[in-house]
Protein backbone atom coordinates (compact mmCIF):
# COMPACT_ATOMS: atom_id res chain seq x y z
CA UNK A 1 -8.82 -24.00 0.43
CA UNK A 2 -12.09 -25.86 2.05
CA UNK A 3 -12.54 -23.72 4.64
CA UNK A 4 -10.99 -20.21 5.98
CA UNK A 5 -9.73 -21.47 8.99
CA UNK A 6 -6.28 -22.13 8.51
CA UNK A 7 -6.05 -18.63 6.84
CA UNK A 8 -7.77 -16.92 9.89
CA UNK A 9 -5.45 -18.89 12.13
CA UNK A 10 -2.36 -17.59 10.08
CA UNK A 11 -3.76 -14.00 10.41
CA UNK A 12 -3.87 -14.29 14.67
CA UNK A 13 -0.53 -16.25 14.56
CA UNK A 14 0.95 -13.35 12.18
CA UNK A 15 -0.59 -10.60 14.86
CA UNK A 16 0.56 -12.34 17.94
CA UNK A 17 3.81 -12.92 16.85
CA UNK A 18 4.08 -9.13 15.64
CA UNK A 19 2.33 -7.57 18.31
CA UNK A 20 3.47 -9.80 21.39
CA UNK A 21 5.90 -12.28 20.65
CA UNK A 22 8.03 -10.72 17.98
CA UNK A 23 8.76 -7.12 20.62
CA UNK A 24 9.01 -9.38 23.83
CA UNK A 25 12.06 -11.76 22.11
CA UNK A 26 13.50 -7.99 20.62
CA UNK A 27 13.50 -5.94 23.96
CA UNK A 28 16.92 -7.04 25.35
CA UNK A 29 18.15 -7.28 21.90
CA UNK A 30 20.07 -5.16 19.21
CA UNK A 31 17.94 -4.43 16.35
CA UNK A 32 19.12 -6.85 13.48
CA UNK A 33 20.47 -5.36 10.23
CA UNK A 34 19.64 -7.96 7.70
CA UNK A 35 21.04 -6.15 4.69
CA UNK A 36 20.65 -9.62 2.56
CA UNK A 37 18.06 -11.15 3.65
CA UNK A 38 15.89 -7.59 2.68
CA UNK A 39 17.47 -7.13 -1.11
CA UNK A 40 16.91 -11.13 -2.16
CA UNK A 41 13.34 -10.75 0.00
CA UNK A 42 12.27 -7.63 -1.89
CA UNK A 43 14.35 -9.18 -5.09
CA UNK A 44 11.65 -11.75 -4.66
CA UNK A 45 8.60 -9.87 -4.24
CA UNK A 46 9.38 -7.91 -7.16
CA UNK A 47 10.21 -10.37 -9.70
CA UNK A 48 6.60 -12.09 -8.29
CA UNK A 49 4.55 -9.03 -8.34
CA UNK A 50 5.59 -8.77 -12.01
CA UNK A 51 4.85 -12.40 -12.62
CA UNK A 52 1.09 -11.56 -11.78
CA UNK A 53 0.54 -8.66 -13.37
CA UNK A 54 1.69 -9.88 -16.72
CA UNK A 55 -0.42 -13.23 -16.04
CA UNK A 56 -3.19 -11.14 -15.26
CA UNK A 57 -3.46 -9.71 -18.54
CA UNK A 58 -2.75 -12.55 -20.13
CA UNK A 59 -5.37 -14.69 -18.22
CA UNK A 60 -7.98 -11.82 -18.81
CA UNK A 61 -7.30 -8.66 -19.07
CA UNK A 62 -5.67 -8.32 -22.04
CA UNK A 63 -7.40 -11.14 -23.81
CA UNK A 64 -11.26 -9.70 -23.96
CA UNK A 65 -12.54 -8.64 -20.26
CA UNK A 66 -14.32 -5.91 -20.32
CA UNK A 67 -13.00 -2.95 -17.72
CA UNK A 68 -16.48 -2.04 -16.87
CA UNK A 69 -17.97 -5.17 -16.26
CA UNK A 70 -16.77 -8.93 -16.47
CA UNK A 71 -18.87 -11.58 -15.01
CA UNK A 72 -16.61 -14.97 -13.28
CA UNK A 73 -16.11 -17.84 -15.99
CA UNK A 74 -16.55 -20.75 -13.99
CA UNK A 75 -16.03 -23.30 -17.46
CA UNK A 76 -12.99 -25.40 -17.71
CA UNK A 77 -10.85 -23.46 -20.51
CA UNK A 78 -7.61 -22.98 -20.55
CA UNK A 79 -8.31 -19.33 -19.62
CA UNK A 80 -10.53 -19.47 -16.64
CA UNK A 81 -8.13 -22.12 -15.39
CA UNK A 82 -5.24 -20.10 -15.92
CA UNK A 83 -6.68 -17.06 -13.89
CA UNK A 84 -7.94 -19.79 -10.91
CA UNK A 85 -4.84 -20.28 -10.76
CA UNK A 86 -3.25 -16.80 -10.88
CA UNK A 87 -6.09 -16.15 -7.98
CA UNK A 88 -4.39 -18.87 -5.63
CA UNK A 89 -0.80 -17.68 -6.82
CA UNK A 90 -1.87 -14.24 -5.45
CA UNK A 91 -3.54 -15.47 -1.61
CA UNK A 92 -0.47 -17.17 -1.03
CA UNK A 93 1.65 -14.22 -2.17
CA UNK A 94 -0.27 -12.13 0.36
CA UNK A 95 0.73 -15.36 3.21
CA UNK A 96 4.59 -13.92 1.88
CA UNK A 97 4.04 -10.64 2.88
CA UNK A 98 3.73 -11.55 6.20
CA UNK A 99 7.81 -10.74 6.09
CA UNK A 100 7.02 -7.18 5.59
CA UNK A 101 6.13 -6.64 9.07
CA UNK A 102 8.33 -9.37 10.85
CA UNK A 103 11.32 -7.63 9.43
CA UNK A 104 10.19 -4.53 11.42
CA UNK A 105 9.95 -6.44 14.18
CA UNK A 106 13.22 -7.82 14.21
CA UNK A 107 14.75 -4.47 13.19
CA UNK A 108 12.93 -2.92 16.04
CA UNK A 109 11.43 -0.51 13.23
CA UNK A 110 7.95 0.12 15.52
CA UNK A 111 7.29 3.57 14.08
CA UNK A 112 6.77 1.92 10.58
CA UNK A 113 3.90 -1.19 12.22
CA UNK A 114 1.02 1.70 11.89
CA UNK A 115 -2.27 0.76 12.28
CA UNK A 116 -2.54 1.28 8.50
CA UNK A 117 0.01 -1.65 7.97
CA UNK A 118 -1.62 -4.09 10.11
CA UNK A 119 -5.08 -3.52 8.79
CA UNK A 120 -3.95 -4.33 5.35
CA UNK A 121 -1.70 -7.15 6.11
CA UNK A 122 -4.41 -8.77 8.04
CA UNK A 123 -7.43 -8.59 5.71
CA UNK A 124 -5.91 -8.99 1.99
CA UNK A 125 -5.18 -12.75 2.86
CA UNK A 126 -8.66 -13.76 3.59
CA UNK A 127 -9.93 -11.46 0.98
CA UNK A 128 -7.21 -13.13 -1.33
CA UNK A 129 -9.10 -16.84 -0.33
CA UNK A 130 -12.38 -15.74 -0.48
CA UNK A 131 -11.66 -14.33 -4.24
CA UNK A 132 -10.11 -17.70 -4.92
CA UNK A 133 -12.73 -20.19 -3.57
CA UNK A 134 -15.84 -18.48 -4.93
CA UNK A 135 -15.01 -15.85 -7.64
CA UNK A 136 -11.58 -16.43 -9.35
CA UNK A 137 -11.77 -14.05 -12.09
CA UNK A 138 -14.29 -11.46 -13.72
CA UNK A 139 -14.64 -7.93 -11.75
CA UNK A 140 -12.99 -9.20 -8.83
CA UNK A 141 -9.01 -9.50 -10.06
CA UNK A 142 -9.18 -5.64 -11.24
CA UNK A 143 -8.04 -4.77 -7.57
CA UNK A 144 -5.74 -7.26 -8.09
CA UNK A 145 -3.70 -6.48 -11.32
CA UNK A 146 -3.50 -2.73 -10.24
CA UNK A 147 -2.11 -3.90 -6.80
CA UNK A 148 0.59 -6.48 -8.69
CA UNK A 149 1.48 -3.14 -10.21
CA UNK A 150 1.35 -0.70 -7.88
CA UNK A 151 3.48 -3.47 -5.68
CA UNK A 152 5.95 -3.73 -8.54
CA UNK A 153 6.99 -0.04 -8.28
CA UNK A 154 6.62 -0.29 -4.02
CA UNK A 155 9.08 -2.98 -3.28
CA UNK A 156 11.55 -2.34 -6.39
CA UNK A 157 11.85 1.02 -3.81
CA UNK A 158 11.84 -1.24 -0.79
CA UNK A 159 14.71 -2.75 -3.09
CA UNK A 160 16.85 -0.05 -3.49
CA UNK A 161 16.54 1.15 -0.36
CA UNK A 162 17.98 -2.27 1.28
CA UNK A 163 21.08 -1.38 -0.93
CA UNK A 164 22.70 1.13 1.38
CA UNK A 165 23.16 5.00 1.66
CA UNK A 166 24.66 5.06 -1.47
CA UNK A 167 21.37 4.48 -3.36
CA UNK A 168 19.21 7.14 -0.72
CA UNK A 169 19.66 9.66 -3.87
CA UNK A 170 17.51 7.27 -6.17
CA UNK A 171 14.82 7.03 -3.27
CA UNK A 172 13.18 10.91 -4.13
CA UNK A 173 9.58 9.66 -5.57
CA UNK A 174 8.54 7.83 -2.16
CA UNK A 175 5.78 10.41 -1.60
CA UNK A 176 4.67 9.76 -5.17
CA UNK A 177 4.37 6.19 -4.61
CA UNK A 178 1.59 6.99 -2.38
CA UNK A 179 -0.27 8.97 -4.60
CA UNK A 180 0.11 5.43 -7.01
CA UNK A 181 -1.52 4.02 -3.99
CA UNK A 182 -4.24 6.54 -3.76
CA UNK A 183 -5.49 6.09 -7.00
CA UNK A 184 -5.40 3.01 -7.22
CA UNK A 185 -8.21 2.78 -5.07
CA UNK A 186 -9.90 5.67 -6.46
CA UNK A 187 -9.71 3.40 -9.56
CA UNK A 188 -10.74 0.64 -7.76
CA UNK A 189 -14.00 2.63 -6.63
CA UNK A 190 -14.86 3.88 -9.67
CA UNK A 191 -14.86 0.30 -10.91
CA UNK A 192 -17.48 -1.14 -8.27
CA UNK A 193 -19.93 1.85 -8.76
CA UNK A 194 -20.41 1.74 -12.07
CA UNK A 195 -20.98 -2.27 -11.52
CA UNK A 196 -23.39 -1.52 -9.42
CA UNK A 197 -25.47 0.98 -11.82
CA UNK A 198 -25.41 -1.09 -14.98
CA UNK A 199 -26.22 -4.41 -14.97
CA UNK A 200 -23.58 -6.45 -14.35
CA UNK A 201 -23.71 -9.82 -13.97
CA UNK A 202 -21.55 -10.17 -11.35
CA UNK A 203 -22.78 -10.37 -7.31
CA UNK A 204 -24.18 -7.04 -6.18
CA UNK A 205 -23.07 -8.14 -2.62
CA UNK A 206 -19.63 -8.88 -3.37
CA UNK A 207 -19.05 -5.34 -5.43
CA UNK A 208 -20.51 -3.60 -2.08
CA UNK A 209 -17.87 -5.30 -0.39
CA UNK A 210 -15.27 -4.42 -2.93
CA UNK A 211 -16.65 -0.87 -2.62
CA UNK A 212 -16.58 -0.44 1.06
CA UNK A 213 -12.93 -2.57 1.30
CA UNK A 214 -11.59 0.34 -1.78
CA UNK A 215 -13.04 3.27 0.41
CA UNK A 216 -11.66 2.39 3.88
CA UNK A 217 -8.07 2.29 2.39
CA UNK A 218 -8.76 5.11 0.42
CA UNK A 219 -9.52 7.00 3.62
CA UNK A 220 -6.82 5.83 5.45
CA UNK A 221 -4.31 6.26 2.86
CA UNK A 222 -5.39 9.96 2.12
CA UNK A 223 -4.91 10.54 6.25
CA UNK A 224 -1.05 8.64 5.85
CA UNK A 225 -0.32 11.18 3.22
CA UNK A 226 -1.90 14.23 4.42
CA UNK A 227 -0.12 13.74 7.93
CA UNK A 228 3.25 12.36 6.40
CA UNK A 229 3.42 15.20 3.02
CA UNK A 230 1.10 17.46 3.37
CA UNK A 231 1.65 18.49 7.26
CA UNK A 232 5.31 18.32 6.86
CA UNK A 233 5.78 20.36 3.59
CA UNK A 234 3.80 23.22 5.69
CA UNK A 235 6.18 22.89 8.80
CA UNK A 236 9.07 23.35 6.51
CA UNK A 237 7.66 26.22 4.78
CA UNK A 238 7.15 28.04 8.05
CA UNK A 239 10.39 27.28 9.09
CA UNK A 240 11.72 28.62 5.65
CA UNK A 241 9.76 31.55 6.09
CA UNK A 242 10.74 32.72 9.87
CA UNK A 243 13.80 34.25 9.31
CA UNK A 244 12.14 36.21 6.50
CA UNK A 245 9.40 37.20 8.99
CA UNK A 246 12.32 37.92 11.46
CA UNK A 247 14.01 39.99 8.61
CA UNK A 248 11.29 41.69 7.91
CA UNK A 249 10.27 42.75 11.71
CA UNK A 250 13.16 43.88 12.37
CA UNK A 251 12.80 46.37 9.31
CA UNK A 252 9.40 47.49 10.71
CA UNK A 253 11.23 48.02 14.36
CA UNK A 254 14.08 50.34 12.14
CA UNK A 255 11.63 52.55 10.92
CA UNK A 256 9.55 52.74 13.56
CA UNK A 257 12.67 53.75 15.59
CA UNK A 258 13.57 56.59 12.88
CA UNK A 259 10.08 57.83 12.74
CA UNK A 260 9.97 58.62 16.71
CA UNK A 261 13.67 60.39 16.13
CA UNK A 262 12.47 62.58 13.94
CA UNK A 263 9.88 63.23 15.80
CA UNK A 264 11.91 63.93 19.08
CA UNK A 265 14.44 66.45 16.80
């Protein structure tokens, strides 16, 4: 933890491998299936995404920080040394989910490696070290405890869905998992303004960061589920409603017809 360089060196390792290496070893090859290997993976992430949001309020957030503003304790208690630790627990957890993406790599699963996906696998590590070198704990882990449990609910779904077709009927409240997502940056914004107007006593530069970092997912989140829900749900509906259209043409065209009859007689 001395210096970021090892975790920046991770990050261009993770995005060559993905990007380059990872597609140019899969091209000649079958996509693999890796039916275990995804349930005791997601198994894992689970059970650890738990872990930290139950440490989280017991390191903090249930034991006196404030939710609208909750400067770093840099003493030595038992507290502020549990949450330090928590903070490194959580950048190395963010090293794990490296997987996410070499999984679609190596189940040729390109459509899901979105721009989206790589953005946020590539910064929350180094945000994750910078948190835990200079400000492990205060205002800063509140992105963090709603993410343990927004990633809780996200890969208990990745979970069940590594379980077969069987288990597709218990898979309905994807879409809603997204709009978890979606406020939980809204939350997260919320947070950092109001830091910003009162007088916190935690850094102003840091919460700007925070700020900006909650409104660029926010942003690109609302696009995922706008073009993934929103534009889809309208397609559907207009494919619902042409044969009612059709129907109802073709009703128009029947009296039309009988009007110019009549009109002939």
């Amino acid at each position: 933890m001395d210096n970021p360089l090892p975790t920046i060196g991770m990050i261009y390792a993770y995005l060559a491998w993905v990007l380059v290496v990872g597609p140019t070893y899969m091209r000649d090859r079958k996509p693999m299936q890796l039916t275990n290997t995804l349930f005791y993976y997601n198994l894992f992430q689970v059970a650890l995404s738990a872990y930290m949001f139950y440490e989280h309020l017991m390191a903090g957030w249930a034991r006196g920080y404030s939710w609208t503003c909750e400067p770093v304790d840099f003493s030595d208690g038992p507290l502020s040394r549990r949450m330090f630790n928590l903070c490194y627990v959580y950048y190395l957890s963010k090293l794990s989910e490296f997987a996410d993406t070499i999984f679609f790599v190596l189940r040729k699963k390109k459509s899901q490696i979105s721009w989206l996906h790589l953005y946020h696998h590539s910064l929350t590590p180094i945000e994750a070290w910078i948190l835990t070198k200079f400000l492990a704990g205060g205002n800063a882990t509140l992105p963090n405890i709603i993410n343990n449990f927004v990633h809780t609910l996200m890969y208990f779904y990745y979970l069940l869905s590594s379980m077969g077709p069987r288990y597709q009927k218990y898979l309905w409240w994807k879409k809603y998992m997204t709009e978890v997502q979606i406020a939980q940056f809204i939350i997260c914004i919320a947070h950092a303004i109001n830091a910003l107007m009162t007088d916190c006593a935690f850094p102003r530069f840091i919460t700007y960061l925070l700020l900006l970092n909650a409104s660029i997912f926010f942003v690109m989140f609302m696009n995922f589920y706008v073009e993934n829900y929103r534009k889809a749900k309208a397609k559907v509906v207009a494919v619902k409603s042409a044969p009612e259209l059709e129907k109802n043409n073709n009703n128009l065209d029947d009296l039309i017809e009988r009007r110019d009859s009549k009109k002939v007689q």
